[in-house]
Protein backbone atom coordinates (compact mmCIF):
# COMPACT_ATOMS: atom_id res chain seq x y z
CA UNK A 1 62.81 50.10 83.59
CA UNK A 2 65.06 52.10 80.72
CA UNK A 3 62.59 54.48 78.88
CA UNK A 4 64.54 55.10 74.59
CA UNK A 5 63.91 58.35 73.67
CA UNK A 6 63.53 58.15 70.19
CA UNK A 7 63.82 61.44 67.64
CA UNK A 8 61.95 61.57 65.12
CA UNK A 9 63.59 61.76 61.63
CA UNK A 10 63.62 65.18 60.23
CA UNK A 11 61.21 65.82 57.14
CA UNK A 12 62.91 67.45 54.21
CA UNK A 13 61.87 71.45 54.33
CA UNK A 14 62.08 71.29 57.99
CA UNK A 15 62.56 74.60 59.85
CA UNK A 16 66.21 73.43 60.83
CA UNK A 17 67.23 72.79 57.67
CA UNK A 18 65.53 75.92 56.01
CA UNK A 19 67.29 78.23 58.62
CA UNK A 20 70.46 78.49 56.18
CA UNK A 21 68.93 78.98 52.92
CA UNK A 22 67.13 81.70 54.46
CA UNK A 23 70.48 83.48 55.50
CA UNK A 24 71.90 82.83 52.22
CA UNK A 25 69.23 84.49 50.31
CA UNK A 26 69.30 87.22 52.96
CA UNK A 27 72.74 87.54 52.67
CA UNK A 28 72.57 87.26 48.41
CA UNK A 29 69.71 89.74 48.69
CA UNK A 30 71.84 92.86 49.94
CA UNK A 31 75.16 90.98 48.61
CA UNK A 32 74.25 91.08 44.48
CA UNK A 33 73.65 95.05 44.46
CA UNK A 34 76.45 95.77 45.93
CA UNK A 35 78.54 93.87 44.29
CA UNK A 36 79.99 96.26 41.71
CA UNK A 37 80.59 98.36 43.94
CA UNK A 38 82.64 95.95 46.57
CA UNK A 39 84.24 94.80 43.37
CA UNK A 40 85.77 98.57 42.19
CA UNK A 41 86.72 99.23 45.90
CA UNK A 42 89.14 95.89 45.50
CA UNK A 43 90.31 96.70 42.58
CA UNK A 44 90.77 100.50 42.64
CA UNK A 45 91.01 101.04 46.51
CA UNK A 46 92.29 97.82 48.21
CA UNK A 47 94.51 96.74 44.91
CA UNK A 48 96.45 100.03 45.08
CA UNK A 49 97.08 99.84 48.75
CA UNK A 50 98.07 96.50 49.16
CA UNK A 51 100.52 96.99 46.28
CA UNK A 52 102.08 100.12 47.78
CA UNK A 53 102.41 97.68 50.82
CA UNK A 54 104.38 95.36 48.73
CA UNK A 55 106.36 97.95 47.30
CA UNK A 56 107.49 99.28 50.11
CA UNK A 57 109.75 96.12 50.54
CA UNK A 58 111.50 96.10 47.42
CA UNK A 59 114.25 98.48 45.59
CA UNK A 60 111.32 99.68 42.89
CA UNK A 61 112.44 102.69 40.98
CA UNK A 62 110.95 103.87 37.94
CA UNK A 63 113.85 104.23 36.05
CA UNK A 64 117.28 101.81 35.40
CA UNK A 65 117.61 98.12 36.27
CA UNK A 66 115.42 98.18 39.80
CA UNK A 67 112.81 99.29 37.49
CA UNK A 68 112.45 95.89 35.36
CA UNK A 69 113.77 94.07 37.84
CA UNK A 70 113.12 95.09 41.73
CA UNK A 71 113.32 92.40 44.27
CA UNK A 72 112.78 92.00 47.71
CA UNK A 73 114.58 94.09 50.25
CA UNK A 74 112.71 93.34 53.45
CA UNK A 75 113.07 95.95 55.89
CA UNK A 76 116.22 97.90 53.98
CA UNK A 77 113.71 101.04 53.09
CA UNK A 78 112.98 101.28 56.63
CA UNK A 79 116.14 101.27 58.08
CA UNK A 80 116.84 103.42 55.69
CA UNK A 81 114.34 105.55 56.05
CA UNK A 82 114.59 106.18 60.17
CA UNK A 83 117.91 106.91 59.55
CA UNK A 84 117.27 109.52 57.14
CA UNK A 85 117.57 112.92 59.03
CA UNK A 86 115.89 114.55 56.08
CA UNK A 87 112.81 112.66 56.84
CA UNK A 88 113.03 112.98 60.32
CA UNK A 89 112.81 116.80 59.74
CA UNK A 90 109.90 116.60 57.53
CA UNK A 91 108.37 114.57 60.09
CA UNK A 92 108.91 117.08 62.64
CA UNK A 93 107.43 120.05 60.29
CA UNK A 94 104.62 117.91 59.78
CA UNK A 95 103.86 117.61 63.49
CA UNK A 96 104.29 121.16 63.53
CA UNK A 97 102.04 121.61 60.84
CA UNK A 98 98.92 119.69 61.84
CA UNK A 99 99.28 120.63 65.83
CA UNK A 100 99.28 124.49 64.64
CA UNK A 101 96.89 124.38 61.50
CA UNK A 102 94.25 121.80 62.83
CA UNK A 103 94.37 121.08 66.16
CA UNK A 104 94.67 124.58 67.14
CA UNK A 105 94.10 127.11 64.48
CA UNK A 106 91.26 125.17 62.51
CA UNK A 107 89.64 123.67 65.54
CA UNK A 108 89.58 126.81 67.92
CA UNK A 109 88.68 129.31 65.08
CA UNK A 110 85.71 126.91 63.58
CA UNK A 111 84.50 126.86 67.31
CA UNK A 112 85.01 130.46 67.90
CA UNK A 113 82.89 131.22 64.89
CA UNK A 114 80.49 128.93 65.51
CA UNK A 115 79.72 130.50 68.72
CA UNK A 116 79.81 134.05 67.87
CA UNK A 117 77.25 132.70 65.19
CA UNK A 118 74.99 131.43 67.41
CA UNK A 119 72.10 133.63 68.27
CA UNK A 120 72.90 135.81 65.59
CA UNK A 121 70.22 136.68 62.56
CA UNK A 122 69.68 135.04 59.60
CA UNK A 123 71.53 137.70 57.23
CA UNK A 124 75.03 137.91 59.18
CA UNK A 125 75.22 133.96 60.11
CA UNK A 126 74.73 134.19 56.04
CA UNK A 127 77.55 136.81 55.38
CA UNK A 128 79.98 135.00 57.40
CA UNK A 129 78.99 131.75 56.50
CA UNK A 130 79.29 132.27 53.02
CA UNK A 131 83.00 133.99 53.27
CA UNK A 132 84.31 131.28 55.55
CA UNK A 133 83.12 128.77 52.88
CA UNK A 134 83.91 130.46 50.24
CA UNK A 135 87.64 130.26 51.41
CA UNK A 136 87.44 126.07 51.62
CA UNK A 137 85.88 125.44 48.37
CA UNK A 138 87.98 127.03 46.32
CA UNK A 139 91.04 124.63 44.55
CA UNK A 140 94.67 124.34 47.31
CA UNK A 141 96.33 125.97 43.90
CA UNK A 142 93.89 129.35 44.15
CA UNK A 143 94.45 129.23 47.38
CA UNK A 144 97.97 129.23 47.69
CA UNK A 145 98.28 131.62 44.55
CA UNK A 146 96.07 134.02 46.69
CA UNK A 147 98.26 133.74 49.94
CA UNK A 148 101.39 134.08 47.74
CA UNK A 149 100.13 137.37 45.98
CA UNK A 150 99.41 138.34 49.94
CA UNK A 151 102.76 137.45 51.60
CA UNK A 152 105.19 137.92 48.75
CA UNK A 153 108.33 140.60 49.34
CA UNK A 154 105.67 142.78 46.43
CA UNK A 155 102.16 141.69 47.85
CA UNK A 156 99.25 143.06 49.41
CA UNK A 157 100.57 142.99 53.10
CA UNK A 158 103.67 144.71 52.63
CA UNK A 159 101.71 147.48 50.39
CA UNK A 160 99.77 147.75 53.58
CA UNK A 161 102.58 147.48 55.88
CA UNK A 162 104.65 150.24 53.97
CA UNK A 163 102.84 152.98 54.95
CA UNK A 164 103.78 152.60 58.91
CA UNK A 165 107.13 152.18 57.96
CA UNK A 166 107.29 147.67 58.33
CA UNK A 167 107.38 144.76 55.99
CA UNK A 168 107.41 141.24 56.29
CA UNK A 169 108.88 138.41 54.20
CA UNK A 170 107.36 135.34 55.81
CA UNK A 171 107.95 133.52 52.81
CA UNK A 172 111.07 132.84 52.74
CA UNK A 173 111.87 133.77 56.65
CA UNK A 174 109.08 131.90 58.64
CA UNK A 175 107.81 129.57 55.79
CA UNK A 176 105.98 127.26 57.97
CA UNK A 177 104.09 130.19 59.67
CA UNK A 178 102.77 130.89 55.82
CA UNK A 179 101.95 127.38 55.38
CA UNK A 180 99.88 127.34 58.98
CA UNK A 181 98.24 130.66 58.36
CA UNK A 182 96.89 129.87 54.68
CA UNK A 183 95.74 126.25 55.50
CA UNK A 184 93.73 127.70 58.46
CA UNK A 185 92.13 129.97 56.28
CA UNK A 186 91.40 127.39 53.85
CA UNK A 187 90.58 124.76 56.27
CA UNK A 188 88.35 126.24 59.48
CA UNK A 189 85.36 126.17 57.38
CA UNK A 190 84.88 122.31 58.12
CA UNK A 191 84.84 122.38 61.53
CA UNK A 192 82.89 125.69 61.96
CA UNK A 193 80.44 123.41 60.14
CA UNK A 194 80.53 120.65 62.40
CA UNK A 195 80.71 122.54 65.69
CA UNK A 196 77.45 124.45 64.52
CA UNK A 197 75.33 121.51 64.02
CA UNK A 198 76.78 120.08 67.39
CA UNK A 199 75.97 123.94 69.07
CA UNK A 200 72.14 123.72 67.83
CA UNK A 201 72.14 120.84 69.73
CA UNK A 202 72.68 122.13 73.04
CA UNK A 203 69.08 123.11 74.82
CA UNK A 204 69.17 126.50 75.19
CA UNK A 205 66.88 126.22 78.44
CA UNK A 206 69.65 124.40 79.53
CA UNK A 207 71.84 127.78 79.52
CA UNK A 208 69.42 129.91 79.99
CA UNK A 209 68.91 128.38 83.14
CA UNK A 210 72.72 128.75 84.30
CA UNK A 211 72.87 132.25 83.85
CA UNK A 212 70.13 132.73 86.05
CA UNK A 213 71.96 130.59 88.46
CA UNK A 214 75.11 133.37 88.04
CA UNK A 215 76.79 131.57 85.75
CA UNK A 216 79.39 133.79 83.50
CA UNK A 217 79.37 133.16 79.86
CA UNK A 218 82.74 131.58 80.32
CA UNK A 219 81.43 129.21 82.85
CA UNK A 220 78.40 128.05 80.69
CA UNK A 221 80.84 127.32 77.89
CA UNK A 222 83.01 125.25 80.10
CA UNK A 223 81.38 123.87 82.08
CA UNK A 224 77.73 122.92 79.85
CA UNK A 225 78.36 123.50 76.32
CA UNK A 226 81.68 121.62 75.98
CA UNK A 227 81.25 118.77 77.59
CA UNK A 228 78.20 118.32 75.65
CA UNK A 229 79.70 118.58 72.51
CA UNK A 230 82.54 116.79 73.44
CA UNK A 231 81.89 113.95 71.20
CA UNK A 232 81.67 116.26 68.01
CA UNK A 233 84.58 118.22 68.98
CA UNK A 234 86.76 114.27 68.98
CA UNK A 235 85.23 113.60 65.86
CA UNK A 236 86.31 116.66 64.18
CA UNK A 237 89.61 116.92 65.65
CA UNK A 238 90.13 112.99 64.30
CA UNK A 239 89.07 114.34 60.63
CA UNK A 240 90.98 117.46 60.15
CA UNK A 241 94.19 115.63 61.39
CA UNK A 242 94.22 113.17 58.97
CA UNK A 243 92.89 115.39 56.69
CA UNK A 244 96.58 117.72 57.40
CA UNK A 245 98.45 115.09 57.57
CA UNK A 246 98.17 114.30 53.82
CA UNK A 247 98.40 118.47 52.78
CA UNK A 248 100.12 118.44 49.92
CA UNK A 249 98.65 120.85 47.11
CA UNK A 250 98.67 123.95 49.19
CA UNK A 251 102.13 123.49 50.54
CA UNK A 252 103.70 122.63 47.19
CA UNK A 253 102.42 125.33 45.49
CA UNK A 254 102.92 127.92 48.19
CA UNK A 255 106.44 127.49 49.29
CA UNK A 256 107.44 123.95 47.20
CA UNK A 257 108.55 122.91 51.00
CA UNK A 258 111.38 125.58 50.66
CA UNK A 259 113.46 127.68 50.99
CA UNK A 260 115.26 124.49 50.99
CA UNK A 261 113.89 122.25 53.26
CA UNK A 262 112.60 124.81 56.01
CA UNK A 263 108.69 123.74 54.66
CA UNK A 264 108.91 119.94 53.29
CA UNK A 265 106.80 118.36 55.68
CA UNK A 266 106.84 114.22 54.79
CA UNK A 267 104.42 114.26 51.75
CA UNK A 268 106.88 116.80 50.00
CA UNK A 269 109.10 114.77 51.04
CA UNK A 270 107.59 111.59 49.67
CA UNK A 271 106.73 113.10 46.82
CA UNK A 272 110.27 114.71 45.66
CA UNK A 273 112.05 110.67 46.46
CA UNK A 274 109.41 108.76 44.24
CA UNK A 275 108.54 111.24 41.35
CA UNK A 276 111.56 113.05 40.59
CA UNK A 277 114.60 110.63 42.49
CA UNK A 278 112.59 107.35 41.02
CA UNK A 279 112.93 105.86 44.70
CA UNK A 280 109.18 104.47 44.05
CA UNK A 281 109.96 101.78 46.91
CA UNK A 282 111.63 104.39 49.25
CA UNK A 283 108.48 106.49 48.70
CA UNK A 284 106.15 104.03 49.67
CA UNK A 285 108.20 103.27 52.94
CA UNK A 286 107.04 106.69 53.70
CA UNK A 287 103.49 106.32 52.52
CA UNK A 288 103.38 103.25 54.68
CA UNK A 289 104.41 105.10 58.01
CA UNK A 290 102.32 108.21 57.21
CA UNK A 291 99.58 105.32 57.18
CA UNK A 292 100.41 103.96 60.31
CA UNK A 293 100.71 107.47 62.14
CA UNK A 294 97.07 108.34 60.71
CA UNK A 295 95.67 104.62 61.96
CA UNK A 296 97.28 105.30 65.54
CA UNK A 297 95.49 108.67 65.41
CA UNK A 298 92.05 107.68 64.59
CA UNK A 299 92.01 104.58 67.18
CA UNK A 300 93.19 107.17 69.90
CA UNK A 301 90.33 109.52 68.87
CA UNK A 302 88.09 106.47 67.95
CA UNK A 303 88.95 105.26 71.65
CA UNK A 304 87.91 109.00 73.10
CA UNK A 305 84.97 108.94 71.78
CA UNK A 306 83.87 105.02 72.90
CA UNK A 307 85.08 106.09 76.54
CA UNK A 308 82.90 109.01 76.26
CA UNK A 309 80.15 107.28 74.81
């Protein structure tokens, strides 16, 4: 004997059919409001970029023929451009730059602060606080007018240094050692920022309880306080790198990459091929690579911090 299952026909309104209207109106409902602002990302964020992209493939200039009439040139910038030994030393100073400005000057000295800070009363976290801040809000053009008035052949420092018998000229003979100096200044206020919110984080019973256990101070910090901010100290590390990589201001109006090319790192070096060679297409080659460099950089660090998640 064959028992027919037979379904019954499904009434209009039905649950099943429902089910999709009520995503679309759930997904309308959060959709509509932000849809001015998904619409002047596109056009003022994604537009640009994806332009620059396109650019990077053609002869653009913004001056003579190429300028009215560019074309495609595939990968001719890049060839170009890895060939280019002037780039490859800007790319080098740039390494330079943002291994001895953030990952080691701005990073240690925003953690060093942040520790000596901790513990401390209200009125000299406050003091120091407010300098170290002070120093990172101000405009990159005060700031490099202040380290120029510091480190010039007629500044402060030699004033200083005059009366044991010593100068200096860093300037013009250790440029990038200027460049380092002034955007750690500028720059360690971020991540003494970061690594105190991640400090007052750590239980204090925690490290009260391994110096009872003989634990030197040195000990505790490597061994409990680190590793517990680890995450923070990934995340900050991923910030002010890309945040160096694309120093500009501060460098420009410090040394203007000089003397000659001893300070161009590549967005000096960008800049001086698009804005005042025309090479707008040659430029964005550039742009594009710095953008790839950052992107590997923040996956690495992204990846870090999932492992240690």
């Amino acid at each position: 004997m064959t028992v027919t299952t037979v379904t019954p026909p499904r009434l209009a309104g039905s649950p099943e059919q429902g089910e999709p209207r009520r995503r679309l109106r759930g997904t309308l409902r959060w959709l509509v409001p932000l849809g001015p602002a998904l619409v002047l990302l596109v056009i003022f964020m994604a537009g640009p970029i994806l332009w620059s992209v396109y650019i990077a493939f053609t002869n653009e200039t913004l001056t003579g023929a190429a300028s009215v009439n560019s074309h495609f040139v595939g990968f001719a910038n890049f060839v170009k451009l890895f060939g280019d030994e002037d780039f490859i030393n800007s790319f080098l100073l740039t390494f330079i730059f943002v291994i001895g400005s953030a990952v080691i000057g701005q990073n240690t000295l925003g953690l060093v602060i942040a520790l000596i800070q901790r513990g401390r009363g209200r009125v000299l976290r406050g003091v120091v606080n407010g300098v170290v801040i002070a120093a990172w809000v101000v405009p990159e053009v005060v700031a490099a007018a202040c380290w120029y008035s510091f480190l010039a052949e007629e500044g402060t420092l030699n004033e200083l240094l005059g009366s044991l018998g010593l100068s200096q000229d860093w300037l013009f003979s250790a440029p990038m050692l200027a460049i380092i100096l002034a955007n750690i200044w500028r720059g360690t206020a971020f991540s003494m920022l970061v690594y105190s919110a991640a400090l007052s984080d750590v239980p204090s019973d925690l490290l009260e309880a391994a110096a009872v256990d003989g634990a030197s101070g040195w000990r505790r910090l490597v061994h409990i306080t680190l590793p517990l901010i680890r995450r923070s100290i990934l995340s900050n590390l991923m910030l002010i790198t890309l945040q160096t990589l694309a120093a500009f201001g501060l460098i420009y109006a410090l040394t203007g990459g000089g003397p000659g090319t001893a300070s161009q790192t590549t967005p000096l070096y960008m800049y001086e091929q698009a804005f005042r060679y025309f090479e707008i297409g040659y430029g964005s080659a550039m742009a594009l690579v710095m953008l790839v460099i950052g992107a590997v950089f923040s996956l690495v660090y992204l990846r870090l911090i999932k492992v240690d998640a």
